[in-house]
N, C-alpha and C. Protein backbone atom coordinates (compact mmCIF):
# COMPACT_ATOMS: atom_id res chain seq x y z
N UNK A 1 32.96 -4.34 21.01
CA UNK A 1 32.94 -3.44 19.89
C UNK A 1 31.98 -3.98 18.83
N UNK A 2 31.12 -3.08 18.29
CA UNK A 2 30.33 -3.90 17.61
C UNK A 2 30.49 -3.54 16.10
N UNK A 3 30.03 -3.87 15.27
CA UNK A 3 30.54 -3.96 13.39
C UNK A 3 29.17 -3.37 12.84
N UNK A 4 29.13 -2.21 12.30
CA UNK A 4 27.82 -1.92 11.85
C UNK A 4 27.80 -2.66 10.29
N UNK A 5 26.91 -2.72 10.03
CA UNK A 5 26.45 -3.18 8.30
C UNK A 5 26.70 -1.97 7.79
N UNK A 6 27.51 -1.68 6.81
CA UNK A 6 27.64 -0.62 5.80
C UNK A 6 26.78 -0.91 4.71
N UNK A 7 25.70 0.13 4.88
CA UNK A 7 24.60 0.01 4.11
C UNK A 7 25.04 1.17 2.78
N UNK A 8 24.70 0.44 1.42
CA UNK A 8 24.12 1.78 0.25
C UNK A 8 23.49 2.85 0.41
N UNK A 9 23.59 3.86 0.15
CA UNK A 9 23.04 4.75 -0.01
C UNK A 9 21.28 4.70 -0.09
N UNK A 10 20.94 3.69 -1.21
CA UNK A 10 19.38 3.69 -0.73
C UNK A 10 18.78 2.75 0.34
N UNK A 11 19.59 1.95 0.53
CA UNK A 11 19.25 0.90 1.84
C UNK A 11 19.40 2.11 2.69
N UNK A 12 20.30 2.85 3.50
CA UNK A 12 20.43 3.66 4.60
C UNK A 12 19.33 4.89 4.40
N UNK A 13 19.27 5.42 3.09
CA UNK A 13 17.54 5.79 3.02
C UNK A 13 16.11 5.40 3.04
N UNK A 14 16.16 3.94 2.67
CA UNK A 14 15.08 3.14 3.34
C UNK A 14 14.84 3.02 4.39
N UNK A 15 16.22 2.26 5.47
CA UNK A 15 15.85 2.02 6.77
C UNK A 15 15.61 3.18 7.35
N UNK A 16 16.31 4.60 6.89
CA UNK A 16 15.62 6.13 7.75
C UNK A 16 14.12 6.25 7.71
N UNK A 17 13.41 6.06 6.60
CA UNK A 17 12.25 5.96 6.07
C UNK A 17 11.56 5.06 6.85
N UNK A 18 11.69 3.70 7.16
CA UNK A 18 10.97 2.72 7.41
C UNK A 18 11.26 3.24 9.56
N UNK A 19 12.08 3.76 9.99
CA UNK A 19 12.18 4.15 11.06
C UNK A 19 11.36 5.45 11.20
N UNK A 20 11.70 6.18 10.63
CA UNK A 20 10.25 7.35 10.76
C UNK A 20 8.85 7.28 10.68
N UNK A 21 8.79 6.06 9.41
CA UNK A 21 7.07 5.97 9.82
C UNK A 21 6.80 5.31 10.79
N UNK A 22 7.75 4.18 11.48
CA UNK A 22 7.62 3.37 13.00
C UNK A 22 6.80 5.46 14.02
N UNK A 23 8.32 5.53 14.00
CA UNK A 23 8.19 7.02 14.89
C UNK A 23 6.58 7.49 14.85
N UNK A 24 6.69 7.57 13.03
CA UNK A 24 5.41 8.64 13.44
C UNK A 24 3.97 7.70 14.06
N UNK A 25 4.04 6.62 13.51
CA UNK A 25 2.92 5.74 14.29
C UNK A 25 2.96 4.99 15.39
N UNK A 26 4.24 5.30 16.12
CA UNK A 26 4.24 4.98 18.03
C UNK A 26 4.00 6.45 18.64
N UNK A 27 4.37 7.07 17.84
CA UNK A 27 4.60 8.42 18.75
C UNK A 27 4.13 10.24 18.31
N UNK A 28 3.58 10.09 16.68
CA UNK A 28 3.41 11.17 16.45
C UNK A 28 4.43 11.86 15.44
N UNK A 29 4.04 12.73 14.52
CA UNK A 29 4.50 13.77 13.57
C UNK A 29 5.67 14.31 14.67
N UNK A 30 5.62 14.96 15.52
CA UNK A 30 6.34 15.46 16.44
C UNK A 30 7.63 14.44 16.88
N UNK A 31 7.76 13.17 16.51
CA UNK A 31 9.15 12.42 17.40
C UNK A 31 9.79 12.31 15.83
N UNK A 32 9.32 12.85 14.50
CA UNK A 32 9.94 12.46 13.81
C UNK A 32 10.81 13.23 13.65
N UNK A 33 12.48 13.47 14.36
CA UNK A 33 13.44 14.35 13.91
C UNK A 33 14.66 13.08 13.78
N UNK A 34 15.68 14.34 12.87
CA UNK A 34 16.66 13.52 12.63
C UNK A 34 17.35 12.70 13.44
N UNK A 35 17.59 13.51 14.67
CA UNK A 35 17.91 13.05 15.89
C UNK A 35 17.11 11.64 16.22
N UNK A 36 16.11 11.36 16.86
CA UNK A 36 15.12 9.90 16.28
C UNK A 36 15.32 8.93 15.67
N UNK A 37 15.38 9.48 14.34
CA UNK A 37 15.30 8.63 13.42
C UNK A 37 16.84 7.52 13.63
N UNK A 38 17.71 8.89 13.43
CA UNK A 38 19.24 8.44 13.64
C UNK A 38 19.27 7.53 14.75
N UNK A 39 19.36 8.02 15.56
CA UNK A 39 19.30 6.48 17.21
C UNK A 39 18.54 5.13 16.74
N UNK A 40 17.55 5.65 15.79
CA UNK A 40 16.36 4.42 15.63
C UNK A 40 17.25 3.22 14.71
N UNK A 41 18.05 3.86 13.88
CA UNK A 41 18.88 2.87 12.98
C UNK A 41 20.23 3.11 13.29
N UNK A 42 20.80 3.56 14.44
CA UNK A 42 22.48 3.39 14.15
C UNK A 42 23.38 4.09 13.45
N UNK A 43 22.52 5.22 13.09
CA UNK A 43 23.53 5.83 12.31
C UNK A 43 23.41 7.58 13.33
N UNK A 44 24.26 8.15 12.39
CA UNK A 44 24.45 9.60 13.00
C UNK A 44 23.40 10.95 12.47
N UNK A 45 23.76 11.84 13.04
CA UNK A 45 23.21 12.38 12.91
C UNK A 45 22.79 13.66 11.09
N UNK A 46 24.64 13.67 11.01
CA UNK A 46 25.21 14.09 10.12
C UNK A 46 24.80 13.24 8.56
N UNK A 47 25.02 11.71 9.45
CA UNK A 47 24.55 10.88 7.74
C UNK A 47 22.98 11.07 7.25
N UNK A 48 21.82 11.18 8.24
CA UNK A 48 21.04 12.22 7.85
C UNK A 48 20.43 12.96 6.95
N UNK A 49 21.50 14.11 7.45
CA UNK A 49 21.63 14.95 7.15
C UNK A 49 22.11 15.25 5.47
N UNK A 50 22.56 13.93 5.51
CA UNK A 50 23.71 13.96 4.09
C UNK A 50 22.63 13.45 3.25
N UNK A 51 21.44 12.76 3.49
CA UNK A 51 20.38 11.80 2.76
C UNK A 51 19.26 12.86 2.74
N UNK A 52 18.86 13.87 3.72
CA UNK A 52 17.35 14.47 3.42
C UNK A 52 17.74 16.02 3.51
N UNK A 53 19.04 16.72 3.95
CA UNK A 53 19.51 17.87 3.52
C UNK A 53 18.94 18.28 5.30
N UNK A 54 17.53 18.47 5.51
CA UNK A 54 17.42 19.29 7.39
C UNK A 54 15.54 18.43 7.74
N UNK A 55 15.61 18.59 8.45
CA UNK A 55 14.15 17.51 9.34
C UNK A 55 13.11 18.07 8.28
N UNK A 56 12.38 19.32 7.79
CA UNK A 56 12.15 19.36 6.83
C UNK A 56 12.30 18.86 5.12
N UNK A 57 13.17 17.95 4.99
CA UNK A 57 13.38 16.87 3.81
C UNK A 57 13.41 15.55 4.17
N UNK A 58 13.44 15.12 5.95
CA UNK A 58 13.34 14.11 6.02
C UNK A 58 11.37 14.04 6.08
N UNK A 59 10.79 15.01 6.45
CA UNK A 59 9.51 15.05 6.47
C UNK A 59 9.00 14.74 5.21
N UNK A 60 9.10 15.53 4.41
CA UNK A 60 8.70 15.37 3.05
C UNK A 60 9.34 14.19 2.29
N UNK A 61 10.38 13.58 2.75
CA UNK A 61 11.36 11.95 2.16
C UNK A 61 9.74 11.35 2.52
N UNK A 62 9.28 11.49 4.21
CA UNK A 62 8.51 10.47 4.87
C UNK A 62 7.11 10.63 3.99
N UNK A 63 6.78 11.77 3.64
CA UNK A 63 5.55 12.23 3.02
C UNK A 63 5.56 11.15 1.64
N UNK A 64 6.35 11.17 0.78
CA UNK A 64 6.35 10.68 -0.41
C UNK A 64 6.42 9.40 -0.15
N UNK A 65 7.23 8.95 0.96
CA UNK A 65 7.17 7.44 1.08
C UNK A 65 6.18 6.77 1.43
N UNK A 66 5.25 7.41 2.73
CA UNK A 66 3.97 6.82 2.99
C UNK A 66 3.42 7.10 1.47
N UNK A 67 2.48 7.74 0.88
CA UNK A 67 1.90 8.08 -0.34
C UNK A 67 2.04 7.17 -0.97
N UNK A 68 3.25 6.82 -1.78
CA UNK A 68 3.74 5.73 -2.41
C UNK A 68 3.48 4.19 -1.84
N UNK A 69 3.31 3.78 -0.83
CA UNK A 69 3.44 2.47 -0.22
C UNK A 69 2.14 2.72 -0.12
N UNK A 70 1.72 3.69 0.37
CA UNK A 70 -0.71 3.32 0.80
C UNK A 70 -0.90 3.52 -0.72
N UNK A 71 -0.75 4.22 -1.67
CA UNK A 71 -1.26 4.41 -2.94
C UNK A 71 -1.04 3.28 -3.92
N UNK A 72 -0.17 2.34 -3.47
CA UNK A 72 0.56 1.08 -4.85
C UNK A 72 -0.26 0.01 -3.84
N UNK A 73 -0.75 0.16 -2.36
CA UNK A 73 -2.02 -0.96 -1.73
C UNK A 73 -3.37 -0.35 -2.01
N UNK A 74 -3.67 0.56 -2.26
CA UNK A 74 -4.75 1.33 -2.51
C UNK A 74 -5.21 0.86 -3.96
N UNK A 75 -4.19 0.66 -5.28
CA UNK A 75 -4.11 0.72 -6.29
C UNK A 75 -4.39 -0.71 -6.59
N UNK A 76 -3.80 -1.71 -5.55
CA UNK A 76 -4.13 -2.81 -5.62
C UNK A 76 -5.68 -3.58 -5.14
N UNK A 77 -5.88 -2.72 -4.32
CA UNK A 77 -7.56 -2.90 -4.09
C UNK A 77 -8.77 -2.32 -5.39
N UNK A 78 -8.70 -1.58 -5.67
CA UNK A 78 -9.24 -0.99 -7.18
C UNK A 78 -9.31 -1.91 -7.86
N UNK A 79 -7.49 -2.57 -8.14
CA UNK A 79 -7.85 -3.05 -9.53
C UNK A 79 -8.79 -5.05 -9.12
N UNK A 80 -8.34 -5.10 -7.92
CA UNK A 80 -9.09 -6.15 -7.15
C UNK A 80 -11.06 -5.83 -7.33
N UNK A 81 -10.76 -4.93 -7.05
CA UNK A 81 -12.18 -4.34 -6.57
C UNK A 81 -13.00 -4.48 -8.39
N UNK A 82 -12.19 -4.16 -9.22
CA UNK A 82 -13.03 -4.08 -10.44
C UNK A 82 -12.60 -5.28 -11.56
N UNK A 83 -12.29 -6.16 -10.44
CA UNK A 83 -11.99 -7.36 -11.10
C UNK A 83 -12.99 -8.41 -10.52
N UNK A 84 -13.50 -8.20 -9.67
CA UNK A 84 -14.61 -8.54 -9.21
C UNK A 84 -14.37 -9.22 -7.92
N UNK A 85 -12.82 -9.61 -7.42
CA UNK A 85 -12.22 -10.06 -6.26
C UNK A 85 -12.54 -9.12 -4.93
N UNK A 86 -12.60 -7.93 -5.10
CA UNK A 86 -12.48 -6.91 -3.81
C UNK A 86 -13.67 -6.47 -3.76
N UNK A 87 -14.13 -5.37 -2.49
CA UNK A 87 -15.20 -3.91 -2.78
C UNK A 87 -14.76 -2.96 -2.82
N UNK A 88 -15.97 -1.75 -2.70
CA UNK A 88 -15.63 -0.80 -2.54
C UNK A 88 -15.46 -0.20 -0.93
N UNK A 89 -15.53 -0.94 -0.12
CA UNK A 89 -15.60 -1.36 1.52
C UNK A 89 -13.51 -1.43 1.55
N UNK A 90 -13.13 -2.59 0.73
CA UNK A 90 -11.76 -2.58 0.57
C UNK A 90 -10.91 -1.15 0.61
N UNK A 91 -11.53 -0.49 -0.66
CA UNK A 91 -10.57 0.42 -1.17
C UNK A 91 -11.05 1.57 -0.27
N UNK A 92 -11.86 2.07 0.89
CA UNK A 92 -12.16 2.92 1.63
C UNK A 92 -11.37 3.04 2.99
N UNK A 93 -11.28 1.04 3.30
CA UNK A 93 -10.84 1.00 4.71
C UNK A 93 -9.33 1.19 4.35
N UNK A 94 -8.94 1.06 3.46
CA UNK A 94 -7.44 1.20 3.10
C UNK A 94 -6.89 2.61 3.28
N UNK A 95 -7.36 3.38 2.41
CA UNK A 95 -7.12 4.97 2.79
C UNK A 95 -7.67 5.42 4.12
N UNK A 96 -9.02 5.06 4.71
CA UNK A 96 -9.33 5.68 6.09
C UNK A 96 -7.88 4.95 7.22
N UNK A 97 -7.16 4.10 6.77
CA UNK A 97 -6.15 3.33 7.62
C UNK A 97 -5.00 4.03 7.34
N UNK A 98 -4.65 4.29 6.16
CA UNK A 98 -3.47 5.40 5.63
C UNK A 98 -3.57 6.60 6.56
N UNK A 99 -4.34 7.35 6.61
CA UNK A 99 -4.41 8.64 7.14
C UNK A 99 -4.50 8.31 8.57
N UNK A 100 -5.10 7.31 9.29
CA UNK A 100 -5.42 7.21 10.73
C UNK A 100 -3.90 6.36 11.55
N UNK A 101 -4.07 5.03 11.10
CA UNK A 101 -3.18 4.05 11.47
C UNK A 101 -2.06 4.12 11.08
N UNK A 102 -1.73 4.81 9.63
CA UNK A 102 -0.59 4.67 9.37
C UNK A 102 0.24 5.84 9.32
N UNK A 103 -0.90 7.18 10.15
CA UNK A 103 -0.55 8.39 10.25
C UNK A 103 0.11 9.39 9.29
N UNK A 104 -0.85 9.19 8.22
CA UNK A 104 -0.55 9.92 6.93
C UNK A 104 -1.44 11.38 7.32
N UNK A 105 -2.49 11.58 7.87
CA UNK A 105 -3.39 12.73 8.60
C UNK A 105 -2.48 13.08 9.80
N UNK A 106 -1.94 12.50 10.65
CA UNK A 106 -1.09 13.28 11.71
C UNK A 106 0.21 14.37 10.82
N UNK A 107 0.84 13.10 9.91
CA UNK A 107 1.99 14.26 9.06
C UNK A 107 1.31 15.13 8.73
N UNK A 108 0.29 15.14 7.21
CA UNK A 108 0.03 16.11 6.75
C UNK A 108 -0.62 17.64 7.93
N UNK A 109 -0.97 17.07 8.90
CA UNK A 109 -1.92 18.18 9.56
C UNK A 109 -0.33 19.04 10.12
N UNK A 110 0.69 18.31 11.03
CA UNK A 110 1.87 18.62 11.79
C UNK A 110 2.79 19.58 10.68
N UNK A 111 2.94 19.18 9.24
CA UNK A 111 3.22 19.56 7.83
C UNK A 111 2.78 21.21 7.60
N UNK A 112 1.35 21.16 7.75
CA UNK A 112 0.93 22.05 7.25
C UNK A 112 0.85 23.29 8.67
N UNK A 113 1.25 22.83 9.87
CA UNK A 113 0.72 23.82 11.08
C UNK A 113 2.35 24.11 11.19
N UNK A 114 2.95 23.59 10.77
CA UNK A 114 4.92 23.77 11.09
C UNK A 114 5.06 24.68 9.45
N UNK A 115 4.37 25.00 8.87
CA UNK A 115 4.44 25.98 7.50
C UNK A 115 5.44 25.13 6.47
N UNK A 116 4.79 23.41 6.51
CA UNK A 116 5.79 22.80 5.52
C UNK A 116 4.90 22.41 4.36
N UNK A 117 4.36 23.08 3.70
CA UNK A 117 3.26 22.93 2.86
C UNK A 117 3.28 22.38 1.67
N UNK A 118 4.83 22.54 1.02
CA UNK A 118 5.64 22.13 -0.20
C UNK A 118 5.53 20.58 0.04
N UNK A 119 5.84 20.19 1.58
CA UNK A 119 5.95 18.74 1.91
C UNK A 119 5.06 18.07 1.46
N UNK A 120 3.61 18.28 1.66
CA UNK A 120 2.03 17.77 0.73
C UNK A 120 2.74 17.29 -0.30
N UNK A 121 3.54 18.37 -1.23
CA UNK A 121 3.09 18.21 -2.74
C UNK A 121 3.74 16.22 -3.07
N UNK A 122 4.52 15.58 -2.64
CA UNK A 122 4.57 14.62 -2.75
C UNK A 122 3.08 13.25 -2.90
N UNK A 123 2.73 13.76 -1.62
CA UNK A 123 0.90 13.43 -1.28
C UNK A 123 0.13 13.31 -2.53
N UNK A 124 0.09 15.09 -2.75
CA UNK A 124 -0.73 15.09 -3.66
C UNK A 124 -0.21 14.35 -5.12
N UNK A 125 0.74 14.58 -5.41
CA UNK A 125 1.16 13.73 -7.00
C UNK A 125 0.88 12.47 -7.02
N UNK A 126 0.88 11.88 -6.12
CA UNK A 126 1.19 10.60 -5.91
C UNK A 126 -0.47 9.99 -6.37
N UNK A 127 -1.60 10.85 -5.24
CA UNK A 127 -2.68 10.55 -5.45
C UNK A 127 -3.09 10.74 -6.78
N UNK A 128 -2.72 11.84 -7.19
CA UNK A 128 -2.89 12.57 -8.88
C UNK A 128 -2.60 11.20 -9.90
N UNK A 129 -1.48 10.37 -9.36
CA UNK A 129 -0.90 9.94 -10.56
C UNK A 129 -1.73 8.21 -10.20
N UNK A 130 -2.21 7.98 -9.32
CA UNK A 130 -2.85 6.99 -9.05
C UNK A 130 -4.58 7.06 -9.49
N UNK A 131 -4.85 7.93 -9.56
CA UNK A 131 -6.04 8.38 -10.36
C UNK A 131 -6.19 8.45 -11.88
N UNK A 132 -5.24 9.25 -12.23
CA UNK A 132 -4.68 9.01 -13.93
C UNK A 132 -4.53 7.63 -13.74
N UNK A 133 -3.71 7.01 -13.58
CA UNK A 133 -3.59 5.59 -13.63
C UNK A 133 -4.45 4.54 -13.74
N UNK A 134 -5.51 4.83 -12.89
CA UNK A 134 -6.82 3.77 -12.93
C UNK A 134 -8.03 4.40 -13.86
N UNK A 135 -8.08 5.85 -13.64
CA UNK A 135 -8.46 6.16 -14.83
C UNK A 135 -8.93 6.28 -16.15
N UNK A 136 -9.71 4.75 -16.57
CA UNK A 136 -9.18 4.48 -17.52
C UNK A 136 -10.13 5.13 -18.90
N UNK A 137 -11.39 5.66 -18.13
CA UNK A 137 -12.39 6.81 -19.40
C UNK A 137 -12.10 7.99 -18.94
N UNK A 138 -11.31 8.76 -17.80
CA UNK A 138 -11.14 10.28 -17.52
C UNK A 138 -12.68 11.18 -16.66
N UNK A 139 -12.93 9.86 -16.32
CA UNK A 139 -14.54 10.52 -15.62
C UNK A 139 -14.05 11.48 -14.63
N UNK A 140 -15.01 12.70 -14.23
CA UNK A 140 -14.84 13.68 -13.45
C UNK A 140 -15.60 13.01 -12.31
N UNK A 141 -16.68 12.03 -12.45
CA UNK A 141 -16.92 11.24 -10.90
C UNK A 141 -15.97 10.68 -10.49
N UNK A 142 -14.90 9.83 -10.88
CA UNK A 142 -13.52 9.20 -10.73
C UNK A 142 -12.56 10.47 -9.72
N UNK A 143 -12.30 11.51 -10.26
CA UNK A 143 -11.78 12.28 -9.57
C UNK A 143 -12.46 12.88 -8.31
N UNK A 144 -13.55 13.36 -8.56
CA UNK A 144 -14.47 13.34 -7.52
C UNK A 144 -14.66 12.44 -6.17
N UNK A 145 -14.66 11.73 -6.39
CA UNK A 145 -14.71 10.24 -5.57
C UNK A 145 -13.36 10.42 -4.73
N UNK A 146 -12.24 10.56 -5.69
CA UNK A 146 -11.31 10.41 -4.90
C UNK A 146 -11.08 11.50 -4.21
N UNK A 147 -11.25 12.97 -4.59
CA UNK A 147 -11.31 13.67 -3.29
C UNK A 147 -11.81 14.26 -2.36
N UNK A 148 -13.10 13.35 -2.51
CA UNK A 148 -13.86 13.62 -1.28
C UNK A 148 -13.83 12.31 -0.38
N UNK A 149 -13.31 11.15 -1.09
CA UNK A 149 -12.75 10.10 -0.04
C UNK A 149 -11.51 10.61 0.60
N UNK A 150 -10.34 10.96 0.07
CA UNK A 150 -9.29 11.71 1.05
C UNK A 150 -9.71 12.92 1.98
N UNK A 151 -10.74 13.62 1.09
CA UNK A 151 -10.78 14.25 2.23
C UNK A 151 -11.16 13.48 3.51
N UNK A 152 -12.51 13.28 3.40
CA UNK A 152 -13.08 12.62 4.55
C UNK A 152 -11.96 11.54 5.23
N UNK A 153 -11.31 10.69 4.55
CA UNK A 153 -10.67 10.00 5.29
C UNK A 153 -9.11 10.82 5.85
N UNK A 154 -9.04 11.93 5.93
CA UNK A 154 -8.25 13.05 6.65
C UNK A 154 -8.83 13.61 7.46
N UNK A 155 -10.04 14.19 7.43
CA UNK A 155 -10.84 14.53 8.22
C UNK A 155 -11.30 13.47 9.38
N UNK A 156 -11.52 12.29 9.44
CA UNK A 156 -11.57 11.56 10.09
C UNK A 156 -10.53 10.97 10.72
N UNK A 157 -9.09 10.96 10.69
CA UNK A 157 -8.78 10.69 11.12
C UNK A 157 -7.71 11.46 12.08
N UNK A 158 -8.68 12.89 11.73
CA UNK A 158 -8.31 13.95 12.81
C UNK A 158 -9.36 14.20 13.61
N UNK A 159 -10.38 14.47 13.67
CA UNK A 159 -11.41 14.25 14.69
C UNK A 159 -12.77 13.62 14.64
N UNK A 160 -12.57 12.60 13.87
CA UNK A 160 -13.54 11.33 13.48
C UNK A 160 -14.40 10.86 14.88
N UNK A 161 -12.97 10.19 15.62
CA UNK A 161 -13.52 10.25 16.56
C UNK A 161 -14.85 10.76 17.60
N UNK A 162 -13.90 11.98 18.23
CA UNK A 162 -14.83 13.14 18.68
C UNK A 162 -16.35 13.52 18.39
N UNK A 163 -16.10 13.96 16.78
CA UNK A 163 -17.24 14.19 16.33
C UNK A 163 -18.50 13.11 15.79
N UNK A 164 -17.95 11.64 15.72
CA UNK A 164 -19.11 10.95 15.94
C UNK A 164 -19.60 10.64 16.92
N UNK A 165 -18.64 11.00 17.85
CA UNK A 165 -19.40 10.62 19.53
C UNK A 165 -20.25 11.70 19.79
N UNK A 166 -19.89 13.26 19.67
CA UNK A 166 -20.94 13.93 19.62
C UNK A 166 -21.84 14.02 18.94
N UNK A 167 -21.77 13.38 17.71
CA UNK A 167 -23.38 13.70 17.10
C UNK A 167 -24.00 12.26 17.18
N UNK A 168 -23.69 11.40 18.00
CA UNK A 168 -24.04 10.27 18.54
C UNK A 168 -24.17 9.20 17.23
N UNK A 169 -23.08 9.24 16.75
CA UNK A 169 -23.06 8.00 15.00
C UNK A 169 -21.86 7.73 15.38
N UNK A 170 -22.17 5.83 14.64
CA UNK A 170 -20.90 4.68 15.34
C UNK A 170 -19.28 5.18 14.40
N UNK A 171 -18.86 5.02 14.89
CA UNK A 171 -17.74 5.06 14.93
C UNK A 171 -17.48 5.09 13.30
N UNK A 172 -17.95 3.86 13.20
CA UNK A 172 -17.76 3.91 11.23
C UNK A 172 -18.50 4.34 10.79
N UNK A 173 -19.14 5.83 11.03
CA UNK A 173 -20.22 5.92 9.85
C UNK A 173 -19.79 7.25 8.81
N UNK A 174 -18.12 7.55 9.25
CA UNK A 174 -18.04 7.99 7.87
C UNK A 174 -17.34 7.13 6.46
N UNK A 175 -16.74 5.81 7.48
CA UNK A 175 -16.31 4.94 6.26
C UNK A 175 -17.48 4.70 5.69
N UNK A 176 -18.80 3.91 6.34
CA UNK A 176 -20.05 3.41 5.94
C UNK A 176 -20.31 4.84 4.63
N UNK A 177 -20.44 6.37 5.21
CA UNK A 177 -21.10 7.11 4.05
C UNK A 177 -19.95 7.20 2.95
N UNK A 178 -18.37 6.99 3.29
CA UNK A 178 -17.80 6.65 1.95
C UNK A 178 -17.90 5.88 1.21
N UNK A 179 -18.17 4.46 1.72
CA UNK A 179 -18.74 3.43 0.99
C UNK A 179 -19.73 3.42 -0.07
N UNK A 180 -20.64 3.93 0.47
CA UNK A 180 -22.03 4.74 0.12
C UNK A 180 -21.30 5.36 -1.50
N UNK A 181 -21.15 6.42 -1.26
CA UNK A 181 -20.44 7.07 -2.37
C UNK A 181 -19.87 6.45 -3.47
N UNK A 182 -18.38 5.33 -3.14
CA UNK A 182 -18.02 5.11 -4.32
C UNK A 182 -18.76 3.54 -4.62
N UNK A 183 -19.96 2.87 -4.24
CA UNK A 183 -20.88 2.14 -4.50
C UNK A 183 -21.75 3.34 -5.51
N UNK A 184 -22.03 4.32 -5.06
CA UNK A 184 -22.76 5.08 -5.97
C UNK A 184 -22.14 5.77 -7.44
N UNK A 185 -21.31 5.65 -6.86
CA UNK A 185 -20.38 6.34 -8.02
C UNK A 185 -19.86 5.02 -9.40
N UNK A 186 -20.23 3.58 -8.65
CA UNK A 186 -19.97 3.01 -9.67
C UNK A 186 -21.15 2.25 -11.05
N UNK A 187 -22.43 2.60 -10.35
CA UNK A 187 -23.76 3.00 -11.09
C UNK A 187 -23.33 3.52 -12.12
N UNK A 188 -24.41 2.93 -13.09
CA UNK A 188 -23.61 2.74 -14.59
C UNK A 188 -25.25 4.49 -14.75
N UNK A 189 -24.86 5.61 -15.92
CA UNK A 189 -25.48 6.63 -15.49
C UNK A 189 -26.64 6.19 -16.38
N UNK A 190 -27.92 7.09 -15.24
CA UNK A 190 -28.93 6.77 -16.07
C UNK A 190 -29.09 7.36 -17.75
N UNK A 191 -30.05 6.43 -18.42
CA UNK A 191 -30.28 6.66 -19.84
C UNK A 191 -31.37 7.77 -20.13
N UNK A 192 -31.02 8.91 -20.19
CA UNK A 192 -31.91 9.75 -20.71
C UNK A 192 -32.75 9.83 -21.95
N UNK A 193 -33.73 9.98 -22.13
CA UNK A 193 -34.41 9.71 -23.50
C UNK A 193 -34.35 10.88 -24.27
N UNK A 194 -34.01 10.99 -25.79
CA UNK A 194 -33.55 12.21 -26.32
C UNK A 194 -34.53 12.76 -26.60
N UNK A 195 -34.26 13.99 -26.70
CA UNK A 195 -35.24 14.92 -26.96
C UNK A 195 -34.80 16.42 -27.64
């Protein structure tokens, strides 16, 4: 007979959490159901149920949780990066790894084709509020930067692949042209002469 650990309420929502993103990065957006998750930690199906309400809140629990954990390492490369410790090579491979490796692009794509679209909005705040955050003159290149690095690093890590093999470019050459970008983007702007 064995003795389970009676876990708190947010411990037994962590370990659901920390078992779903296992799921979704052995196996795909698709193995993440309650059912899963539940076997994955020992608990039932019902307790669950009692923590994310139906597989649609455990999706969106998982949405906010990845976001939060790549965005507070993301956040930590930045402030590395403009401290003169990191690059901008750092803070690219981090998000192109979020969306690929750590299957933040498999959820959101599985999210949005299953009509769970509300689920994003975690995603997006998260990025929103990590931008405000570093933020620190309100530049519209700052925002810029960042969403055309998510994009691309979503886009890539849905058919990155594929499509650099067909247009015959290595493997990294959309991290390389993100790089590109927020190296350019951190060019101090040229001085126009008044007139």
């Amino acid at each position: 007979m064995s003795i389970r650990k009676r876990l708190s309420p947010e411990e037994s929502r962590v370990a659901a959490l920390e078992a779903a993103r296992a799921l979704l990065i052995e196996a795909g957006p698709q193995a993440v159901t309650l059912k899963a998750v539940a076997g994955r930690i020992g608990r039932t199906h019902a307790n669950l149920l009692h923590h994310f309400g139906s597989a649609s809140g455990l999706q969106k629990a998982l949405a906010g949780y990845l976001a939060e954990t790549i965005c507070a390492t993301i956040r930590e490369a930045v402030i590395a990066q403009r401290s003169g410790i990191g690059c901008p090579r750092d803070v690219v491979d981090l998000t192109f790894d979020a969306f690929d490796k750590e299957g933040a692009g498999a959820l959101a794509s599985w999210m949005l084709l299953s009509g769970n679209e509300d689920a994003l909005d975690p995603i997006v705040d998260t990025i929103h509020d990590l931008v405000v955050d570093l933020d620190e003159y309100g530049s519209d290149t700052q925002r810029g930067n960042t969403l055309a690095l998510v994009l691309m690093a979503l886009g890539d890590a849905l058919m990155g692949g594929p499509l650099a093999q067909a247009l015959e470019l290595p493997r990294n050459a959309a991290r390389d042209r993100a790089e590109a970008m927020l190296v350019e983007g951190l060019q101090p702007a040229p001085i126009t002469p008044e007139g």
